[in-house]
C-alpha atoms as a PDB file:
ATOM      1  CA  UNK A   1      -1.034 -12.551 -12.598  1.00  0.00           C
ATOM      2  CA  UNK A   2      -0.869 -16.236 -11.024  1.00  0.00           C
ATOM      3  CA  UNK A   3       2.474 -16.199  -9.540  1.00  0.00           C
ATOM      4  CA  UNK A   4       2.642 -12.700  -7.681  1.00  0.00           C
ATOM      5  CA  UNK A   5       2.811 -12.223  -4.012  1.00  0.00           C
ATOM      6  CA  UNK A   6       0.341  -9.448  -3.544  1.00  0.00           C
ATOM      7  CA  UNK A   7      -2.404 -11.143  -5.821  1.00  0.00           C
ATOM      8  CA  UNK A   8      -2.351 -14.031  -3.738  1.00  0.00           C
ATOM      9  CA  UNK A   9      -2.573 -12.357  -0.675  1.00  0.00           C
ATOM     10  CA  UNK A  10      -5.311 -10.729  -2.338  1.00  0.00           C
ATOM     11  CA  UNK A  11      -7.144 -14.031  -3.360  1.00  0.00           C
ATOM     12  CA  UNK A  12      -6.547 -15.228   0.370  1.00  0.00           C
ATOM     13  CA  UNK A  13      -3.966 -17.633  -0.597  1.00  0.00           C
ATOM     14  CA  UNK A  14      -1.510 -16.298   1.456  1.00  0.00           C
ATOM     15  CA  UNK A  15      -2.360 -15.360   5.285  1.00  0.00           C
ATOM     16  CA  UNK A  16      -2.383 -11.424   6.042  1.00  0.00           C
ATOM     17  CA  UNK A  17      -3.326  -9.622   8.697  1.00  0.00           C
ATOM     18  CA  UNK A  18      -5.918  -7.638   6.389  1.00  0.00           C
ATOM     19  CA  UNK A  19      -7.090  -4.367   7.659  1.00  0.00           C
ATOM     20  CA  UNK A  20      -9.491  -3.399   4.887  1.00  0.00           C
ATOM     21  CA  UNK A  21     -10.707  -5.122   1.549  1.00  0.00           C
ATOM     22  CA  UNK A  22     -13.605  -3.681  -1.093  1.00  0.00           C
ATOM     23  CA  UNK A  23     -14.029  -4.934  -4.281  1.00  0.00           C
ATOM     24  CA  UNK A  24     -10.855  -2.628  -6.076  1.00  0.00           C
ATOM     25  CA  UNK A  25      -8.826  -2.938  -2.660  1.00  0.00           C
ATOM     26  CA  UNK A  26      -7.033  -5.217  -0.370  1.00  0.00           C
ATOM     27  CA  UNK A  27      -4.731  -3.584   2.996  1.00  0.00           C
ATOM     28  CA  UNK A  28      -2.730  -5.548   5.065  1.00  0.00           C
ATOM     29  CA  UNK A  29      -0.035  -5.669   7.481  1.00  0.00           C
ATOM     30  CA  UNK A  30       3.226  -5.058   6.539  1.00  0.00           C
ATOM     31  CA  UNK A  31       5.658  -8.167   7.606  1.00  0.00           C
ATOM     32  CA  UNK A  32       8.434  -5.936   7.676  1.00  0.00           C
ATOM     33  CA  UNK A  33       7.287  -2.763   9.363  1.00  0.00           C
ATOM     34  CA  UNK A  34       9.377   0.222   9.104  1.00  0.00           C
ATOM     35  CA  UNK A  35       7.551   2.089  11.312  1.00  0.00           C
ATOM     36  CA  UNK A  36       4.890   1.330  14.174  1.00  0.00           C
ATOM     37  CA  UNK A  37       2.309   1.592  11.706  1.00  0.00           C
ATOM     38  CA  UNK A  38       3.011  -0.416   8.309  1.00  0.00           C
ATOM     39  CA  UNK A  39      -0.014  -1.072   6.072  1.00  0.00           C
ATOM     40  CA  UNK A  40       0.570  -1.928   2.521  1.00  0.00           C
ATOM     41  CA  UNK A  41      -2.928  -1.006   0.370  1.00  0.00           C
ATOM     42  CA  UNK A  42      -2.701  -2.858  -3.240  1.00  0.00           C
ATOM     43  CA  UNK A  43      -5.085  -2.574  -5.849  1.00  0.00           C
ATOM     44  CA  UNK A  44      -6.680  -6.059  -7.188  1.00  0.00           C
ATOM     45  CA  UNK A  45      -6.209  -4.565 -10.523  1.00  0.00           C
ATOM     46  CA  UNK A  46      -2.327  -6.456 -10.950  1.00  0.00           C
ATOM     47  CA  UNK A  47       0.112  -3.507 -11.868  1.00  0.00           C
ATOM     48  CA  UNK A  48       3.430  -3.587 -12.022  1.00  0.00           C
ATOM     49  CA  UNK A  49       3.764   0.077 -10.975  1.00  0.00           C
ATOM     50  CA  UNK A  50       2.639   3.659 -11.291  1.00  0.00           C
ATOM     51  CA  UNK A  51       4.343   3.929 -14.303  1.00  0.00           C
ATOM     52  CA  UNK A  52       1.961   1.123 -15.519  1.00  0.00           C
ATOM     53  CA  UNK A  53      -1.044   2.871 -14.253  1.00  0.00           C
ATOM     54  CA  UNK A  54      -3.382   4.593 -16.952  1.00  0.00           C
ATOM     55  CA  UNK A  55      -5.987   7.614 -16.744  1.00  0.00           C
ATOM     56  CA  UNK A  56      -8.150   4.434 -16.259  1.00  0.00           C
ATOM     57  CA  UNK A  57      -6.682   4.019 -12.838  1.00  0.00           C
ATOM     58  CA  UNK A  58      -7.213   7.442 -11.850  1.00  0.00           C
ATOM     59  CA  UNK A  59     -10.281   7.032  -9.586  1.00  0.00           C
ATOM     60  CA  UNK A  60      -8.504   3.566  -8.194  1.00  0.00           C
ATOM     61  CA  UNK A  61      -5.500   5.709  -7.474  1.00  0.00           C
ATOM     62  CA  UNK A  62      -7.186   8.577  -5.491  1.00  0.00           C
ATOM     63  CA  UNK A  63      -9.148   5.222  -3.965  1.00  0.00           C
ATOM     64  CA  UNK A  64      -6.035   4.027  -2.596  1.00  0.00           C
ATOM     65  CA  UNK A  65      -5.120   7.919  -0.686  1.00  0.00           C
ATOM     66  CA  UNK A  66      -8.391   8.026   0.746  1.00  0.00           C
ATOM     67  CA  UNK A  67      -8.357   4.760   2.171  1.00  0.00           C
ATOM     68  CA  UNK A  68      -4.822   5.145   3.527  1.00  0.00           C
ATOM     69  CA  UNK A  69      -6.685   8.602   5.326  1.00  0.00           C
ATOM     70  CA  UNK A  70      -9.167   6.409   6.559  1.00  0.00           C
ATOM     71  CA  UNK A  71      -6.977   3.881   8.339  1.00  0.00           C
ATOM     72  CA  UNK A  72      -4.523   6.352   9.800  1.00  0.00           C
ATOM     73  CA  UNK A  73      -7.540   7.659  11.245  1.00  0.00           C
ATOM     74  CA  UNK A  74      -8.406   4.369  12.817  1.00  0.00           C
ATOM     75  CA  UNK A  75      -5.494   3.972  14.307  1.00  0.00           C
ATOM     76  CA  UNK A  76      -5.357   7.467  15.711  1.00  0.00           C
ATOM     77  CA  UNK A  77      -2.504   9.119  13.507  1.00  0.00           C
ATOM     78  CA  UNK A  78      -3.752  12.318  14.041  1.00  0.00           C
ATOM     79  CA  UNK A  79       0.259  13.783  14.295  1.00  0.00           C
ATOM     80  CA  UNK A  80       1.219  12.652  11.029  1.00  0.00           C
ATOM     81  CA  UNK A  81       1.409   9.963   8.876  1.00  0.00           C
ATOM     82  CA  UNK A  82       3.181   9.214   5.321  1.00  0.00           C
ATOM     83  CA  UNK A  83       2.181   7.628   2.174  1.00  0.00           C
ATOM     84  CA  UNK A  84       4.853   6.174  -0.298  1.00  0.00           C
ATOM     85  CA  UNK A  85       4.856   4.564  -3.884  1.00  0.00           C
ATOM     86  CA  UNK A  86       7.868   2.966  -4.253  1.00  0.00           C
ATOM     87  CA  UNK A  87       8.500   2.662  -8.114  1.00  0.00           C
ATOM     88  CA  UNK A  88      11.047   0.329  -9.492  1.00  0.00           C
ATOM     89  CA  UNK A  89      13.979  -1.372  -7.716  1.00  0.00           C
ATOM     90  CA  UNK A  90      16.151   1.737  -7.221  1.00  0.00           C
ATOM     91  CA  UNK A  91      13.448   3.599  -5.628  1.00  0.00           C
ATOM     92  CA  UNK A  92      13.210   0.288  -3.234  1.00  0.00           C
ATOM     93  CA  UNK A  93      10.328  -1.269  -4.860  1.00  0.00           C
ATOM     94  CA  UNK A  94      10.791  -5.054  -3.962  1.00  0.00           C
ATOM     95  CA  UNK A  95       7.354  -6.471  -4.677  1.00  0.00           C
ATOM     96  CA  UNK A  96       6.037  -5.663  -8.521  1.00  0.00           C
ATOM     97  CA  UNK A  97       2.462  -5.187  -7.685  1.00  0.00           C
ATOM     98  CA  UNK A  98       1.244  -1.662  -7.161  1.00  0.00           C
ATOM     99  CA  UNK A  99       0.997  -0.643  -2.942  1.00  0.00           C
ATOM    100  CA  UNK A 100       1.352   2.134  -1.080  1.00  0.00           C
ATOM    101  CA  UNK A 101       2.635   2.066   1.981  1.00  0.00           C
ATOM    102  CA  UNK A 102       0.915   3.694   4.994  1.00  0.00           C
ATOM    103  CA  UNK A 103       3.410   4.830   7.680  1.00  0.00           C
ATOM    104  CA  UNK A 104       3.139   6.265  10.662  1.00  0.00           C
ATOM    105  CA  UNK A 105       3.339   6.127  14.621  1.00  0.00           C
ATOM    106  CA  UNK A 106       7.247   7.749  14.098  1.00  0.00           C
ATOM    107  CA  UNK A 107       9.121  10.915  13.643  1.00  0.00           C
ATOM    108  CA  UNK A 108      10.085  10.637   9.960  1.00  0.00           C
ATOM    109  CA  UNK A 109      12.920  12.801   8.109  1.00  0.00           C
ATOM    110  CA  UNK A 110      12.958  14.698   5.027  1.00  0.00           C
ATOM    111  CA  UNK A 111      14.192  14.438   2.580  1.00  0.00           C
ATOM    112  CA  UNK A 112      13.357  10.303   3.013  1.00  0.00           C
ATOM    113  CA  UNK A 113      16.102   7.871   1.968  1.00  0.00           C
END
């Protein structure tokens, strides 16, 4: 898709503070953080959201955990840390590309919202 936020940021179009990228995955900075620690992780694969994802995505999906794991561990989350997919505007879903969100450097509540 030509016009959506994430692929450009993906494509380097749009400045990010990127924190990883591979060939399936981009992470970056959140703009908005809700917490101390705010990385969005987006596949390059455009989706609109998980509901869109197929049992092709399956390995890109369990990608997307493990890198989340990977960066919490790099920046020393080691009390806890929370991954979201936001799906859909009621769920708060406000860019329609695929990312989870990696939070963390907070006490968090449950149940969230």
């Amino acid at each position: 898709m030509t016009d959506c936020l994430f692929c450009k940021i993906g494509r380097k179009e749009i400045p990010s503070k990127l924190v990883h990228e591979d060939p399936d995955i981009f992470a970056f900075e959140d703009i908005q953080p809700q917490a101390p620690v705010h990385i969005l992780l987006c596949p390059r694969k455009h989706l609109i959201s998980l509901t869109d994802a197929s049992a092709e995505d399956a390995a890109m999906l369990g990608k997307l955990q493990l890198i989340a794991a990977q960066i919490a561990k790099e920046r020393k989350l080691t009390d806890g840390y929370r991954t979201v997919f936001n799906n859909g505007g009621r769920a708060g879903q406000s860019v329609f590309h695929l990312h989870l969100h990696l939070l963390g450097g907070r006490d968090f509540r449950w149940p969230p919202g």
